[in-house]
Protein backbone atom coordinates (compact mmCIF):
# COMPACT_ATOMS: atom_id res chain seq x y z
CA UNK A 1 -44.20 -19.22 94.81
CA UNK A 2 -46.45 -21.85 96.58
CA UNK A 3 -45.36 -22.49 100.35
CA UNK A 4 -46.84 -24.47 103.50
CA UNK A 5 -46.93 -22.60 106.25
CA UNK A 6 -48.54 -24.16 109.32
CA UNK A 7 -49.87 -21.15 111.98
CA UNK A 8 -51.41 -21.32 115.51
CA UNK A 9 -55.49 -20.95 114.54
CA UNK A 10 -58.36 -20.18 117.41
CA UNK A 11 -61.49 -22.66 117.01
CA UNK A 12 -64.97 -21.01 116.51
CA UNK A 13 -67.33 -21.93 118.91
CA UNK A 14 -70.29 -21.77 116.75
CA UNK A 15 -70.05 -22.12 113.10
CA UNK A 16 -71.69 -19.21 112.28
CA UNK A 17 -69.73 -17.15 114.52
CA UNK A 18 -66.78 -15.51 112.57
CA UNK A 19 -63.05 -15.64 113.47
CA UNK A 20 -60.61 -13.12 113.86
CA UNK A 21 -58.75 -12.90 109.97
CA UNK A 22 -55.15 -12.76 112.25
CA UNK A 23 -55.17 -16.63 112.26
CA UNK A 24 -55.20 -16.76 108.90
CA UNK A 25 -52.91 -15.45 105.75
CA UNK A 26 -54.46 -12.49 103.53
CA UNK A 27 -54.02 -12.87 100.11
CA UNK A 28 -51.12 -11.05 98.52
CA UNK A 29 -52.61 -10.37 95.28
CA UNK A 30 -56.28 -11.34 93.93
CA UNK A 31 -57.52 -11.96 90.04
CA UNK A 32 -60.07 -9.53 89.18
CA UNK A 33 -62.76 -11.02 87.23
CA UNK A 34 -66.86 -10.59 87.79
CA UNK A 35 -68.64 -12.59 89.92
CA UNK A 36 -70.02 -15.82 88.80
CA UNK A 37 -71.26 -18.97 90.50
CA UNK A 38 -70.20 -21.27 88.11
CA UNK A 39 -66.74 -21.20 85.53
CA UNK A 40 -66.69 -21.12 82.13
CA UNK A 41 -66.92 -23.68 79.29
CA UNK A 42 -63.21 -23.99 79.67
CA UNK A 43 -60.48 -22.59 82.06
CA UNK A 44 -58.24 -19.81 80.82
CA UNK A 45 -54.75 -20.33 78.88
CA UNK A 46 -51.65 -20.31 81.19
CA UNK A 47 -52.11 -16.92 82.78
CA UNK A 48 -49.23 -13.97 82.55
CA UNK A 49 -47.05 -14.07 86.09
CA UNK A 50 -49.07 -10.23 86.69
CA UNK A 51 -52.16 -12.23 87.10
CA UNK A 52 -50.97 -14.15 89.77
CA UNK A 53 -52.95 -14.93 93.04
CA UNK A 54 -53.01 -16.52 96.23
CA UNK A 55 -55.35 -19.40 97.37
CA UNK A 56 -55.34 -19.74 100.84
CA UNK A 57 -55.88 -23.47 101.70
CA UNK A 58 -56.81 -25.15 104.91
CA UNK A 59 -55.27 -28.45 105.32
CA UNK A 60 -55.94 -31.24 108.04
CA UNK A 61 -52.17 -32.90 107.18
CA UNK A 62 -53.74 -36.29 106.91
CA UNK A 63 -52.59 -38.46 103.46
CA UNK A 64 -55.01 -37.69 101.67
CA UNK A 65 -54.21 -34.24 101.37
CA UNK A 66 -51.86 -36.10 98.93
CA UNK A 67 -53.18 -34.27 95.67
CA UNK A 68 -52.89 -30.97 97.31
CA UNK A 69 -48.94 -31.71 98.24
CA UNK A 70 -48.17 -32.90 94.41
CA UNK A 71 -49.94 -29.98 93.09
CA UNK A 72 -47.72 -27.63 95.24
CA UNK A 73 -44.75 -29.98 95.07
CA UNK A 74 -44.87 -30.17 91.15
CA UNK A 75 -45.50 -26.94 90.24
CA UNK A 76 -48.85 -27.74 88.43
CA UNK A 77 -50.63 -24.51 90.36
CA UNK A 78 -47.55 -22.55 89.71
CA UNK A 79 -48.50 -22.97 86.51
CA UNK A 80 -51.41 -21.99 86.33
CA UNK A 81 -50.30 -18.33 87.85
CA UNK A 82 -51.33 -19.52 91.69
CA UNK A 83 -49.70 -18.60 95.27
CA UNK A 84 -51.03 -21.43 97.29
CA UNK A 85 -50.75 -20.19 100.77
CA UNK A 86 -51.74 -23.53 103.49
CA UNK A 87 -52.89 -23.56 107.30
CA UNK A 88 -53.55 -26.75 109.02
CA UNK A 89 -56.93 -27.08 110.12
CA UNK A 90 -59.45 -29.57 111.65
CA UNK A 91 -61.87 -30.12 108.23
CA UNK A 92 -64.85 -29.89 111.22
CA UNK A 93 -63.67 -25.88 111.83
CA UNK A 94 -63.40 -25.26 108.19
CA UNK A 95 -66.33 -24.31 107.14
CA UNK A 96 -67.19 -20.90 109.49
CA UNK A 97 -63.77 -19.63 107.98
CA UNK A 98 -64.82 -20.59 103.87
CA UNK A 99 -68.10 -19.19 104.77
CA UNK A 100 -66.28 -16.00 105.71
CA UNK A 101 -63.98 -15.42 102.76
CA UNK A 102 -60.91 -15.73 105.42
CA UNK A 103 -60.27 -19.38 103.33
CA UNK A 104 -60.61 -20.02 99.48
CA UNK A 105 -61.02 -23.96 99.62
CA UNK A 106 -60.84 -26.64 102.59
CA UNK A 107 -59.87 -29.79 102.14
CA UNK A 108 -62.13 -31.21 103.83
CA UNK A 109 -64.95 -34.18 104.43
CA UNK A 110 -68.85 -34.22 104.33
CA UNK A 111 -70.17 -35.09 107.82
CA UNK A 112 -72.56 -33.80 110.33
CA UNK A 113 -70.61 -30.88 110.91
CA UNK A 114 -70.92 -29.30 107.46
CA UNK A 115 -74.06 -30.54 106.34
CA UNK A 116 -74.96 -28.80 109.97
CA UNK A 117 -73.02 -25.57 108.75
CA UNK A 118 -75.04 -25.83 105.54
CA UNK A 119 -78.65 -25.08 107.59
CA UNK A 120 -77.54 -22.67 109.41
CA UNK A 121 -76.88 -20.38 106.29
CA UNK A 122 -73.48 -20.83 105.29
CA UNK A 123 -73.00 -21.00 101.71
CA UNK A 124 -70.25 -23.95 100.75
CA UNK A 125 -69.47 -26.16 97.48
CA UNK A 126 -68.05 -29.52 96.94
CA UNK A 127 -66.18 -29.15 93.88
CA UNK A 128 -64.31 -31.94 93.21
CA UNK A 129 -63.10 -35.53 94.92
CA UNK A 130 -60.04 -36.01 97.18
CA UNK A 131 -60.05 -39.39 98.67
CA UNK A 132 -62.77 -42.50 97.66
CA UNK A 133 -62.12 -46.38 98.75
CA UNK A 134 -61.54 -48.01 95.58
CA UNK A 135 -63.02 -51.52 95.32
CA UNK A 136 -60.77 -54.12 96.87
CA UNK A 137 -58.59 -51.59 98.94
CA UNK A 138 -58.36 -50.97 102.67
CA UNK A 139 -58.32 -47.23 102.77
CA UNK A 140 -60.44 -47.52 105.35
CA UNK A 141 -60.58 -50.79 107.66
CA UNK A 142 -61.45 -52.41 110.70
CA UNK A 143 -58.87 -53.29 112.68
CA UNK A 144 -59.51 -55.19 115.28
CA UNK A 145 -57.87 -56.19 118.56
CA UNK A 146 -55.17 -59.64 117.96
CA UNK A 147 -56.18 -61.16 121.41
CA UNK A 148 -59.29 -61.14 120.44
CA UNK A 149 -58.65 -62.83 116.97
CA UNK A 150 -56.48 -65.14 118.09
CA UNK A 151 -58.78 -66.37 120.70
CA UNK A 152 -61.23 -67.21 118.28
CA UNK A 153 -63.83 -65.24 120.36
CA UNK A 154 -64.32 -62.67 117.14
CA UNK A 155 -63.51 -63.57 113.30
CA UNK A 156 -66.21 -61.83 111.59
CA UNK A 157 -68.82 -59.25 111.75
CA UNK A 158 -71.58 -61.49 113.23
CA UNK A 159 -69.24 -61.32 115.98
CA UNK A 160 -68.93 -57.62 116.91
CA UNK A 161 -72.17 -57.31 119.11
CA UNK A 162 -71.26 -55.33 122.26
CA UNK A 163 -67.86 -54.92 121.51
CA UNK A 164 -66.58 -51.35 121.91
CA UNK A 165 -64.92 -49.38 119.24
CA UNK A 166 -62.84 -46.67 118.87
CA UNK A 167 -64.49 -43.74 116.59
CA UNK A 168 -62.42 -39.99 116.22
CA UNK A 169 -65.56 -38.54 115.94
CA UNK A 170 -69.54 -39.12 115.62
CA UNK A 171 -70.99 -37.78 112.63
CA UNK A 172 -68.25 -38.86 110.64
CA UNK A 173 -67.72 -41.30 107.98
CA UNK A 174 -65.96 -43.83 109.79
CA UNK A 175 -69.35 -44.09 111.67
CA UNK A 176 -71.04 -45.04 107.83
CA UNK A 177 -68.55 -47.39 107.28
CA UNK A 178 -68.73 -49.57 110.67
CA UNK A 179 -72.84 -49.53 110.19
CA UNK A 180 -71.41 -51.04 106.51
CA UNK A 181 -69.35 -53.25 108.38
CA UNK A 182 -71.90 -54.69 110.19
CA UNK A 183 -74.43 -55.21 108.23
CA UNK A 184 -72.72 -58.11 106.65
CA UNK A 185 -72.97 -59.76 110.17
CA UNK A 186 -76.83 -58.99 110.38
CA UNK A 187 -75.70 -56.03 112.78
CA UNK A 188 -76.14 -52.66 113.15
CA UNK A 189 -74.64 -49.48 114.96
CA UNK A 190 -76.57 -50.02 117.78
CA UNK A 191 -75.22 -53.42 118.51
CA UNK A 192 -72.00 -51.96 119.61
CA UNK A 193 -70.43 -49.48 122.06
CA UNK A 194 -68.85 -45.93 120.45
CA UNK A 195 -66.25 -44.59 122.21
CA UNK A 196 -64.48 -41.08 120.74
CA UNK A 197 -60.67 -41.67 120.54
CA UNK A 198 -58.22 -39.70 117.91
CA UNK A 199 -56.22 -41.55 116.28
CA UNK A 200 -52.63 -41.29 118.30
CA UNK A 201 -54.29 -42.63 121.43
CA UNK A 202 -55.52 -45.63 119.56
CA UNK A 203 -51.95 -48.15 120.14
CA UNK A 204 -52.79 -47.11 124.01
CA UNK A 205 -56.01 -48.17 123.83
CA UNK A 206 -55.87 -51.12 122.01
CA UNK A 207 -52.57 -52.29 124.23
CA UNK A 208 -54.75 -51.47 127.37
CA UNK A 209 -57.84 -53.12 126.10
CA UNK A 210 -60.18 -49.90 126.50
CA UNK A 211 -61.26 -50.35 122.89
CA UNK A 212 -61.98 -53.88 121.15
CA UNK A 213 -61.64 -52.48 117.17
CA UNK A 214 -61.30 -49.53 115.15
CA UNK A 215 -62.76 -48.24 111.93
CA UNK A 216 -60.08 -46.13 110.46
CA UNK A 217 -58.28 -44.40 108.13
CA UNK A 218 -54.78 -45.85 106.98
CA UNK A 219 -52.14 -45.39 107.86
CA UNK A 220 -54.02 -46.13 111.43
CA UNK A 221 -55.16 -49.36 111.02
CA UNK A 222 -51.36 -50.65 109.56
CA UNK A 223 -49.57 -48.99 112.51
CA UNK A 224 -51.97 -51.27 114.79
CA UNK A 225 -51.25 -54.66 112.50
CA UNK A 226 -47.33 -53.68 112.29
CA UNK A 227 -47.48 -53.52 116.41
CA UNK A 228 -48.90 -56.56 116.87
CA UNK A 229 -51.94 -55.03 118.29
CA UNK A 230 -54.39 -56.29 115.92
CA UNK A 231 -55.70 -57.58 112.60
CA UNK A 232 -57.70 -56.05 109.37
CA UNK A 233 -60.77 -57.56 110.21
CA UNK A 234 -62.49 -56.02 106.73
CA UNK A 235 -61.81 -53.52 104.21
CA UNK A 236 -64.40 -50.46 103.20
CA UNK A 237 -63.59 -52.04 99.15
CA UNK A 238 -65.19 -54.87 100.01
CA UNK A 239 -68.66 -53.01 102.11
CA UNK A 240 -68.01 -49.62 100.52
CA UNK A 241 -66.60 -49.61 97.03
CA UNK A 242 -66.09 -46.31 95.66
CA UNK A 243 -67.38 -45.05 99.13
CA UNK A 244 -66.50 -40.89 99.47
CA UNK A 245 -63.62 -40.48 102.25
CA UNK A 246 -62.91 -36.57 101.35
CA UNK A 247 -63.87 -34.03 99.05
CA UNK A 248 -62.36 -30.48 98.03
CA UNK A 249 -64.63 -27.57 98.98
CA UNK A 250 -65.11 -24.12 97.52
CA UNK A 251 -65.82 -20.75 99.94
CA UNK A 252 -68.55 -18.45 98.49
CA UNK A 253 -66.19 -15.28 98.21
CA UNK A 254 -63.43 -17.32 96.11
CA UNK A 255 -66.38 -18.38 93.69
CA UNK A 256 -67.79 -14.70 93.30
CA UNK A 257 -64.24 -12.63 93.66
CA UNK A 258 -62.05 -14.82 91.89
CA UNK A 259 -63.80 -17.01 89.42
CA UNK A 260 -60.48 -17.31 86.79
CA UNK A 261 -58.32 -18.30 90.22
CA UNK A 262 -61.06 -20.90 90.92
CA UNK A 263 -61.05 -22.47 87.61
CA UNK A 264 -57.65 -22.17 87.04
CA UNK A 265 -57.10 -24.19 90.51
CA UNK A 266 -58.93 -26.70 89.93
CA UNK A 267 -57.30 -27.22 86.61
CA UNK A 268 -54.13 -27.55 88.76
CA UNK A 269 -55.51 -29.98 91.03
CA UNK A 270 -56.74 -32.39 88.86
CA UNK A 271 -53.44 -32.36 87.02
CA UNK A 272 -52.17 -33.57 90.40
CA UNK A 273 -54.93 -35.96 91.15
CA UNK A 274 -54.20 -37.64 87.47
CA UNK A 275 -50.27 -37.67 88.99
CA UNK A 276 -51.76 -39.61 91.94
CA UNK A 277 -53.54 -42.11 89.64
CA UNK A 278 -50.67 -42.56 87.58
CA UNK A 279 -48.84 -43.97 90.34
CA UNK A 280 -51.72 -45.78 92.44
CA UNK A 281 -53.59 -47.10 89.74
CA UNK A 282 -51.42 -47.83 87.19
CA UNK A 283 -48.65 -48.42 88.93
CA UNK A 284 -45.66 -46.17 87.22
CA UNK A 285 -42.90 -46.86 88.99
CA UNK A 286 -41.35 -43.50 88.35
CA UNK A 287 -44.49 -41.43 89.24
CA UNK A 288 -45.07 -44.14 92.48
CA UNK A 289 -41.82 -43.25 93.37
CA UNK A 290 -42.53 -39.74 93.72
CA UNK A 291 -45.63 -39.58 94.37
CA UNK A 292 -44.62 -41.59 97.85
CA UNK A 293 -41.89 -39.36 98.99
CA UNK A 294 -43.89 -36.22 98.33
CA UNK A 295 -47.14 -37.32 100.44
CA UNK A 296 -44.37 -38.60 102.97
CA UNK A 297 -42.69 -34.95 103.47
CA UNK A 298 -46.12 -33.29 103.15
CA UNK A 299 -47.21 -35.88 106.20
CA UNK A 300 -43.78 -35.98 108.08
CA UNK A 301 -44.08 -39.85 107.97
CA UNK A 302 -41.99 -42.58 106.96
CA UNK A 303 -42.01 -43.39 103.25
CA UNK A 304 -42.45 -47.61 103.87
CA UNK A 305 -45.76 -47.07 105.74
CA UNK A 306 -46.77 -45.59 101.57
CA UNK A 307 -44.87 -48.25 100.28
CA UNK A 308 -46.28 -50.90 102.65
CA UNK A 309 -50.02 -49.32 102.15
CA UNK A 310 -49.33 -49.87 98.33
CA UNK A 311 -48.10 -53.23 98.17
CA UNK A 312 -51.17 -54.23 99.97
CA UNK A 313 -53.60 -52.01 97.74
CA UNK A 314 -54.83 -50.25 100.90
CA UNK A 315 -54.17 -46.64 99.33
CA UNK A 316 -56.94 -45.01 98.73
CA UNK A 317 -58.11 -43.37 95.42
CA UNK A 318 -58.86 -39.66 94.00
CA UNK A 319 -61.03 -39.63 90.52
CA UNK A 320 -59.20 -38.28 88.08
CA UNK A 321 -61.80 -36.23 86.93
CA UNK A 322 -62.86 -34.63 90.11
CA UNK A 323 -66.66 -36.02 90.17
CA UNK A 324 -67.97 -36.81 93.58
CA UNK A 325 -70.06 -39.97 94.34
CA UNK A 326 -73.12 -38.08 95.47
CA UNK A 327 -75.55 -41.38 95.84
CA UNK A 328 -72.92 -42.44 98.55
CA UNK A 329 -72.97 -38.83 100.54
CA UNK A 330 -76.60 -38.92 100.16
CA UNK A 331 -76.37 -42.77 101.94
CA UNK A 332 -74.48 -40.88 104.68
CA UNK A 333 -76.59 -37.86 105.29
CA UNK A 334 -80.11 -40.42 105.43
CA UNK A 335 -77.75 -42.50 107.81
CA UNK A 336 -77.16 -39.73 110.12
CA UNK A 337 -80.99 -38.70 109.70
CA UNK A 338 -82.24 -41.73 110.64
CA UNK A 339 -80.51 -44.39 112.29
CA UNK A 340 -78.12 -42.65 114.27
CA UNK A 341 -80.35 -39.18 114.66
CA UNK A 342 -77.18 -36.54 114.72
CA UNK A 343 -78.68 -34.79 111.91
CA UNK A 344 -82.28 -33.43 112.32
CA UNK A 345 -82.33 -31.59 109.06
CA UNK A 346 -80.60 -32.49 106.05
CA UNK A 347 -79.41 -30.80 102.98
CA UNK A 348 -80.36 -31.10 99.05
CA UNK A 349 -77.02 -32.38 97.63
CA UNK A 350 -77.47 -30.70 94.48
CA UNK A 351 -77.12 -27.51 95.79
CA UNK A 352 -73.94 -28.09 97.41
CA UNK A 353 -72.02 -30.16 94.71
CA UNK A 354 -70.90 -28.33 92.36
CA UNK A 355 -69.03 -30.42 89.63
CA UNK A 356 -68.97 -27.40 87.18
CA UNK A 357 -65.50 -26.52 88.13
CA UNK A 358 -64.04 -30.05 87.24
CA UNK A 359 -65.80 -30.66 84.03
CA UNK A 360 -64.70 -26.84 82.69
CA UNK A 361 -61.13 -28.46 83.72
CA UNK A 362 -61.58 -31.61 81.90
CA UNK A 363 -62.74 -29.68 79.10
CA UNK A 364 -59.29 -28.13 79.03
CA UNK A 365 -57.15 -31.22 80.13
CA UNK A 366 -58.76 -33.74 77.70
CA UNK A 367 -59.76 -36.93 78.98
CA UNK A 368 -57.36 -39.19 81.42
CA UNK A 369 -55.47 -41.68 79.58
């Protein structure tokens, strides 16, 4: 039976140094299959309930973990003879723990951090999409301060130079999508001020003025609108269509030790990110339905922020056939090498997207209708 479970976890200082396994759940049973880097033509038939095994899964409990709830919620790795066994984890500290068998796949984001983790040795995969801004949406946005709309002191991009904004992290996406941002205003990064902030200090911030505008993840930047606090100054569909927000990654051990319970997750996945699609894209009211109140338990948040985020096409998007935009991570990682100069080595994509997985589980699925 799939369960969340949510347990204390000790960060890694390094990430190569390895963690004690006590933070994290040992599998209860394992497939038995030889190694192999890559899957089969096509994923097994619905395995007997003797083959089952447990996936232990790191999640960061943001939205778009959303495919990962309906996939537990629904049954659809049940199915496919899987225990999926969750901890809550920053996506930056899940890497060291992948790299050392003590996870089976992250949900996770490319950023400075792994490509970083990547150097220094530790063998990782992108397997498959989790979260992309789909043209038109506001997935991501800027939100920026009301006062200062109102005023008429900032209405576009051409405007932002030497404001200060409100980043959760350098080396992140959000940092890709402000440089975006900004470029249609003949700016750059450097024209404004970075300030690290997570994302529940960002009301307090923008009340007390310590931050101008945020780029963000929703539900952020609609909390900050619904306050009063500010307005969506631009949307990543509009500067970054089809732009890569998260991806699902792949530990080395799950790949080699379990190769059946790697393609037969993945086959369960993308059964839950066609669910997604069904109610995001085209807009089934029965799937929407549900589709809304499961990411809302799996996120412990109110099902009208969903609702709200829909009705004004700022949810964000998961291909339904897994594939990862690689041109736009490889925009990223030469962003980070050269403008911004948090990366001093980067990484050749192709070795650490691995689309093998989803296309042996298309193969089985058939194509999305």
């Amino acid at each position: 039976m799939s369960r969340l479970r949510f347990v204390p976890f000790v960060v890694c200082s390094a990430l190569l140094a390895g963690c004690g396994t006590a933070a994290l759940p040992q599998a209860s049973a394992s497939a038995s299959a030889s190694a192999s880097a890559k899957p089969a033509a096509s994923a097994s038939a619905k395995p007997a309930a003797s083959a089952a095994a447990t996936v232990r899964v790191a999640l960061s409990g943001a939205g778009t973990d959303a495919t990962l709830f309906i996939g537990i919620d629904k049954g659809y790795f049940a199915e496919q003879g899987l225990n999926i066994d969750t901890v809550r984890l920053n996506s930056s500290d899940m890497p060291p723990q992948l790299a050392a068998g003590q996870l089976d796949v992250g949900a996770g984001s490319f950023n400075v951090s792994l490509v970083n983790a990547v150097n220094r040795g530790l063998d990782l995969k992108l397997v498959a999409d989790k979260a992309r801004c789909l043209p038109g949406s506001g997935a991501v946005a800027l939100a920026l301060r009301k006062d200062l709309y109102d005023s008429g002191k900032v209405r576009g991009p051409k405007d932002f130079k030497g404001l200060t904004l409100g980043i959760q992290s350098v080396g992140s996406t959000s940092e890709v999508e402000l440089d975006k941002f900004l470029k249609q205003g003949g700016l750059g990064l450097n024209d404004v001020t970075r300030k690290s902030l997570t994302y529940p200090d960002m009301p307090i911030a923008f009340t007390n003025k310590s931050i101008d505008a945020t780029s963000a993840p929703e539900p952020v930047p609609s909390d900050l609108v619904a306050k009063g606090l500010a307005v969506i100054a631009g949307k990543c569909g509009d500067y970054n269509p089809n732009g890569e927000i998260a991806q699902i990654l792949y530990g080395p051990k799950f790949i080699a030790d379990q190769p059946a319970a790697a393609r037969r997750f993945m086959v369960g996945y993308l059964k839950s990110a066609r669910y997604f699609s069904d109610a995001f894209v085209k807009q089934d009211p029965k799937a929407l339905e549900d589709v809304i109140g499961i990411i809302a338990r799996g996120t412990k948040t109110d099902a009208k922020v969903y609702q709200t985020m829909n009705a004004n096409k700022n949810m964000w998007g998961v291909d339904p056939d897994g594939q990862i935009n690689v041109a736009n991570l490889q925009e990223g990682q030469d962003f980070w090498l050269n403008v911004t100069g948090e990366l001093k080595q980067g990484i050749d994509l192709s070795k650490v997207v691995e689309m093998s997985f989803a296309q042996a589980a298309v193969k089985e699925l058939g194509p999305y209708k």
